[in-house]
C-alpha atoms as a PDB file:
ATOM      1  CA  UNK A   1     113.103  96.991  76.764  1.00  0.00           C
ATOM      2  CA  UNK A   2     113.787  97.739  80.431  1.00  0.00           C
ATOM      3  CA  UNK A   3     111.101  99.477  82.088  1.00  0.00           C
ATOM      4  CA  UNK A   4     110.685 101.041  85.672  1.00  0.00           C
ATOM      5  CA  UNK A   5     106.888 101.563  86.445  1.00  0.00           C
ATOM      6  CA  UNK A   6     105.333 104.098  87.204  1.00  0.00           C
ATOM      7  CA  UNK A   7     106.118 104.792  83.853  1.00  0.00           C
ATOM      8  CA  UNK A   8     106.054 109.224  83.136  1.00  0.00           C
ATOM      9  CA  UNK A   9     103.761 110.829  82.800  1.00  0.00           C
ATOM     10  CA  UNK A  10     103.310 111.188  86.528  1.00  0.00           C
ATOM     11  CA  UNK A  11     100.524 111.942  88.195  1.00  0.00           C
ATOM     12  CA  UNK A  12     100.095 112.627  91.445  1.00  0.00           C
ATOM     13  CA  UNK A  13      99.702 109.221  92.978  1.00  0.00           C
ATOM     14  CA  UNK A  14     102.433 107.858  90.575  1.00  0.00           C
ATOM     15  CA  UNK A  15     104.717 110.372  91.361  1.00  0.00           C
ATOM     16  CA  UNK A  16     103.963 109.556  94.821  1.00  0.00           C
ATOM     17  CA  UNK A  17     104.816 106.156  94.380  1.00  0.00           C
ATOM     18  CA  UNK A  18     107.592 106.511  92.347  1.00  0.00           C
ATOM     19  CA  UNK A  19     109.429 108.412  95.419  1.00  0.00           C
ATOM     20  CA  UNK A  20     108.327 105.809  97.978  1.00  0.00           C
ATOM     21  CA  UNK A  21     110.025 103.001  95.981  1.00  0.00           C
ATOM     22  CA  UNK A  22     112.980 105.188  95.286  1.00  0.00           C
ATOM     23  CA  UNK A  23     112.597 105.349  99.107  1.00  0.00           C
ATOM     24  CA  UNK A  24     112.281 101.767  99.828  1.00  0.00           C
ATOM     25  CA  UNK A  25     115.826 100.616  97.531  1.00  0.00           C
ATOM     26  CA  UNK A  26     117.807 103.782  99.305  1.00  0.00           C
ATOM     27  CA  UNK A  27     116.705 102.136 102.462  1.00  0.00           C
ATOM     28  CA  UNK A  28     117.841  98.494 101.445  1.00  0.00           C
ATOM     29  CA  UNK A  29     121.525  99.628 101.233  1.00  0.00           C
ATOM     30  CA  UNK A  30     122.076  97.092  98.325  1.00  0.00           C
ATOM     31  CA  UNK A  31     123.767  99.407  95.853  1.00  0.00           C
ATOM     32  CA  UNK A  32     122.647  97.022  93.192  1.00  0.00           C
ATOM     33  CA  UNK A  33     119.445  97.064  93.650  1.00  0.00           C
ATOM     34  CA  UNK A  34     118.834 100.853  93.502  1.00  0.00           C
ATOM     35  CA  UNK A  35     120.941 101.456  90.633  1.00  0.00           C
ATOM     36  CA  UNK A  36     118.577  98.905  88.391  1.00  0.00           C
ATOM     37  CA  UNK A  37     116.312 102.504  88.729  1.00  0.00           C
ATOM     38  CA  UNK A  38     118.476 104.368  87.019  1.00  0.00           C
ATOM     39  CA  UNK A  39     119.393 104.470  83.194  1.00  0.00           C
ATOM     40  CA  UNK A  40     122.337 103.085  82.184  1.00  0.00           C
ATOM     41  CA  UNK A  41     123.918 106.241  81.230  1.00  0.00           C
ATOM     42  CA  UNK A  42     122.667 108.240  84.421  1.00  0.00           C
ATOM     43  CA  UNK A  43     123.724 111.578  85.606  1.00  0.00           C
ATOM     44  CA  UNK A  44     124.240 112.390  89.147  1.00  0.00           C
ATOM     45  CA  UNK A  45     125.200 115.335  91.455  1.00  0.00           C
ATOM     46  CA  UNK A  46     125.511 114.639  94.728  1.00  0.00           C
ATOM     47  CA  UNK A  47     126.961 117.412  97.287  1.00  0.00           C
ATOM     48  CA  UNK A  48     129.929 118.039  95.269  1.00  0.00           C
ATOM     49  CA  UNK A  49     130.307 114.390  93.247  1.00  0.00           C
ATOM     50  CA  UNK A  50     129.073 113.979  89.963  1.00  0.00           C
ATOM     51  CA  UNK A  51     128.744 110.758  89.109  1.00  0.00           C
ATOM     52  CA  UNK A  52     127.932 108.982  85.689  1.00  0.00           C
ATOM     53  CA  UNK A  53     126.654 105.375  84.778  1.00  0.00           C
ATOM     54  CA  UNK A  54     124.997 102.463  86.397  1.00  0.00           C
ATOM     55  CA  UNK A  55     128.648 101.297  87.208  1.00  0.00           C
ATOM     56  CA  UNK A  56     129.676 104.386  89.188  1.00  0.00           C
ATOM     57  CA  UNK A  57     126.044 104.639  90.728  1.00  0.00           C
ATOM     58  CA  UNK A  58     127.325 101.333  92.787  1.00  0.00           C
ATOM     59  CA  UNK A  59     130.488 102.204  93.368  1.00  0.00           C
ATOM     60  CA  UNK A  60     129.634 105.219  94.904  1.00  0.00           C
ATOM     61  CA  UNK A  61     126.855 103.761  97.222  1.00  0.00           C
ATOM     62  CA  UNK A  62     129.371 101.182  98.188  1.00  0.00           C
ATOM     63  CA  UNK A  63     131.558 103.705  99.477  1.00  0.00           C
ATOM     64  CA  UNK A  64     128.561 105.905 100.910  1.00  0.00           C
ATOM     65  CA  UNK A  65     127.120 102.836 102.637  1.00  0.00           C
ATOM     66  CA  UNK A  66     130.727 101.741 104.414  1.00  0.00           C
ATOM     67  CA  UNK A  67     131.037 105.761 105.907  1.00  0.00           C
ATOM     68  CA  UNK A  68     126.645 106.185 106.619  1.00  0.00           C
ATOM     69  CA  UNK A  69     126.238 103.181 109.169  1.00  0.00           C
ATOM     70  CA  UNK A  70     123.182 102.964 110.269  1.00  0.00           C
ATOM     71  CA  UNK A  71     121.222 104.571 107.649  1.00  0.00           C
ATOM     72  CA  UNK A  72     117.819 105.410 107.480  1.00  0.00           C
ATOM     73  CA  UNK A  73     115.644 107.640 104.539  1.00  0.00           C
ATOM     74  CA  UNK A  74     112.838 109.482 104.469  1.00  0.00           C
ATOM     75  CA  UNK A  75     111.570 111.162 101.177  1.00  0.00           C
ATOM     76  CA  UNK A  76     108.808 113.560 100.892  1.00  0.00           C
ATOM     77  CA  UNK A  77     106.858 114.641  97.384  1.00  0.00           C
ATOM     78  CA  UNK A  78     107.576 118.042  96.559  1.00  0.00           C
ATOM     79  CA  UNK A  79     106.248 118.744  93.133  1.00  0.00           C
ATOM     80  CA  UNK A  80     106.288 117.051  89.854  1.00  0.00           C
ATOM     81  CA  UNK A  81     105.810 117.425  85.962  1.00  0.00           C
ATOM     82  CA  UNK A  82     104.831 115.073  83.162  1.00  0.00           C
ATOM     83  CA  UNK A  83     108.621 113.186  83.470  1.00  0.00           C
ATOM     84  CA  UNK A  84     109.882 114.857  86.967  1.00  0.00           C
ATOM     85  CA  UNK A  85     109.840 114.590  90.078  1.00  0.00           C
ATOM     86  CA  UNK A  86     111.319 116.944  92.996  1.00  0.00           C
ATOM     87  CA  UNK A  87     111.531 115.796  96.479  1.00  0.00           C
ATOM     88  CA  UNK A  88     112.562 117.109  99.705  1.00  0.00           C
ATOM     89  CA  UNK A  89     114.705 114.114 102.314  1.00  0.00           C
ATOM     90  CA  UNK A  90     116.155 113.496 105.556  1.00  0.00           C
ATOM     91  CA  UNK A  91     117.910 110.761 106.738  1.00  0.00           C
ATOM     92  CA  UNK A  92     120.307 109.842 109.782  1.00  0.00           C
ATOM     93  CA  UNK A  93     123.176 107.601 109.809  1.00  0.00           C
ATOM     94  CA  UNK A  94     125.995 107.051 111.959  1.00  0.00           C
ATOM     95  CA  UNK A  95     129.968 107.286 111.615  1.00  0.00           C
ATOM     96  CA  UNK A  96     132.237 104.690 112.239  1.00  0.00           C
ATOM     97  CA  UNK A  97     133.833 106.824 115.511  1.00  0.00           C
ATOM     98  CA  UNK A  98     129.873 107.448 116.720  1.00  0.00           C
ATOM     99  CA  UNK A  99     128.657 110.220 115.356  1.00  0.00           C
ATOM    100  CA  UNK A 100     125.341 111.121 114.616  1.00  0.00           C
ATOM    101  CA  UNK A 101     124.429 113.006 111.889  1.00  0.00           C
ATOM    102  CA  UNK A 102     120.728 113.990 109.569  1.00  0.00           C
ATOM    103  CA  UNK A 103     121.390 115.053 106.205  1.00  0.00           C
ATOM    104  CA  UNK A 104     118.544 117.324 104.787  1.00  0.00           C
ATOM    105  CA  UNK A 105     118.080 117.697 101.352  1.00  0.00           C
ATOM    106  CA  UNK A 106     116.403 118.152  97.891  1.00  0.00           C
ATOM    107  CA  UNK A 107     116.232 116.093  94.825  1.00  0.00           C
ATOM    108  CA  UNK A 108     115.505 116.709  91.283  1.00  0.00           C
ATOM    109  CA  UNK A 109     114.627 114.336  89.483  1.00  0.00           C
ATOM    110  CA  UNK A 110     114.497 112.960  85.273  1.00  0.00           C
ATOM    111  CA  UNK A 111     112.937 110.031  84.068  1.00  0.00           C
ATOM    112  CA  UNK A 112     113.099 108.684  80.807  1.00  0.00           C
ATOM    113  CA  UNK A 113     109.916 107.330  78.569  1.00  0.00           C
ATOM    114  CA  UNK A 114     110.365 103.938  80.709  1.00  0.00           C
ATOM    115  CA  UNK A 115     110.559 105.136  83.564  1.00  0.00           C
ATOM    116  CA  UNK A 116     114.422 105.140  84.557  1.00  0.00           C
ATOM    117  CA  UNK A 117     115.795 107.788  85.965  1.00  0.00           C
ATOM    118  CA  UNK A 118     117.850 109.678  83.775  1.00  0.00           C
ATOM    119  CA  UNK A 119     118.724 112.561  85.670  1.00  0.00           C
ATOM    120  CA  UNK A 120     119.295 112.918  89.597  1.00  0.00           C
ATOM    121  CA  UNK A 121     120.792 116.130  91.454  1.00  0.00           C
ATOM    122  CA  UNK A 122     121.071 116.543  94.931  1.00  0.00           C
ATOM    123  CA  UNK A 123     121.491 118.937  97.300  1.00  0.00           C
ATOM    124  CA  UNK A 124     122.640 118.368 101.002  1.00  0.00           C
ATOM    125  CA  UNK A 125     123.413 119.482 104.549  1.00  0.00           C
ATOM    126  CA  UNK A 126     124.712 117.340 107.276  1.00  0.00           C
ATOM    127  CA  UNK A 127     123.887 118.397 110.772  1.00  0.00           C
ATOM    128  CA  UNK A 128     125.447 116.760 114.061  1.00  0.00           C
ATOM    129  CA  UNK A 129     122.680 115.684 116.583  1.00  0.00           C
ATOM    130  CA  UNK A 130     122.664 113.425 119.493  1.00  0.00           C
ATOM    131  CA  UNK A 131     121.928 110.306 119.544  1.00  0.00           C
ATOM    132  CA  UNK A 132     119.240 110.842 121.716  1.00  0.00           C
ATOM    133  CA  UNK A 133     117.809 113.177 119.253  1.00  0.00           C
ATOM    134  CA  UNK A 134     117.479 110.988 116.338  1.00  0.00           C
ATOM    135  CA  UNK A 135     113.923 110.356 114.275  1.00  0.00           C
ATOM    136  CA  UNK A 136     114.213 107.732 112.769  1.00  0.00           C
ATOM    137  CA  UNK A 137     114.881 104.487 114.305  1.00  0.00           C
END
């Protein structure tokens, strides 16, 4: 059986870990890699994208990862329950003509009883800022 530790249910210092790995793969870019977190049958929203499956988890970080150059995550613990976990993000990335942008957002998150995520919506903003303005680095 395929199992994701922390296993639920959380408590605070494993949900707190459980965000900073989810932290770490995002941050890795290898689409791959962070959809071995998720359940093979995952459900996604994110922005306006809902997207299903291990399978369409990678395709859509493929695409994600070709438009966000650059890309750099940050993801704070917000609350959490016996088998979620909500978090509050930022990251930066860049666009292909220069841009800068930080997208700020929130996450909810659904594990199952291994500790795959089941269940992952997201809500985000994108502002413009300077490159000179950026955080993380």
């Amino acid at each position: 059986m395929e199992q994701k530790h922390p296993l639920p249910p959380f408590t605070l210092e494993t949900a707190k870990e459980k965000i900073q790995l989810a932290e770490d793969a995002w941050n890795s870019q290898d689409p791959e890699r962070v959809s071995k977190a998720y359940t093979t049958d995952s459900e996604w929203r994110n922005r306006d994208t809902f997207v299903s499956g291990r399978e369409e988890i990678v395709e859509f970080l493929q695409k994600k990862w070709e438009k966000e150059l650059h890309y750099k995550l940050k993801k704070e613990y917000w609350a959490h329950t016996d088998n979620r976990i909500a978090v509050r993000f930022e990251y930066e990335y860049q666009t292909k003509e220069g841009n800068w942008f930080r997208a700020y957002g929130n996450e909810n998150w659904e594990f199952d009883e291994n500790g795959l995520m089941a269940k992952r919506y997201a809500s985000i903003n994108d502002l413009a800022i300077r490159e000179e303005d950026r955080k993380f680095r």
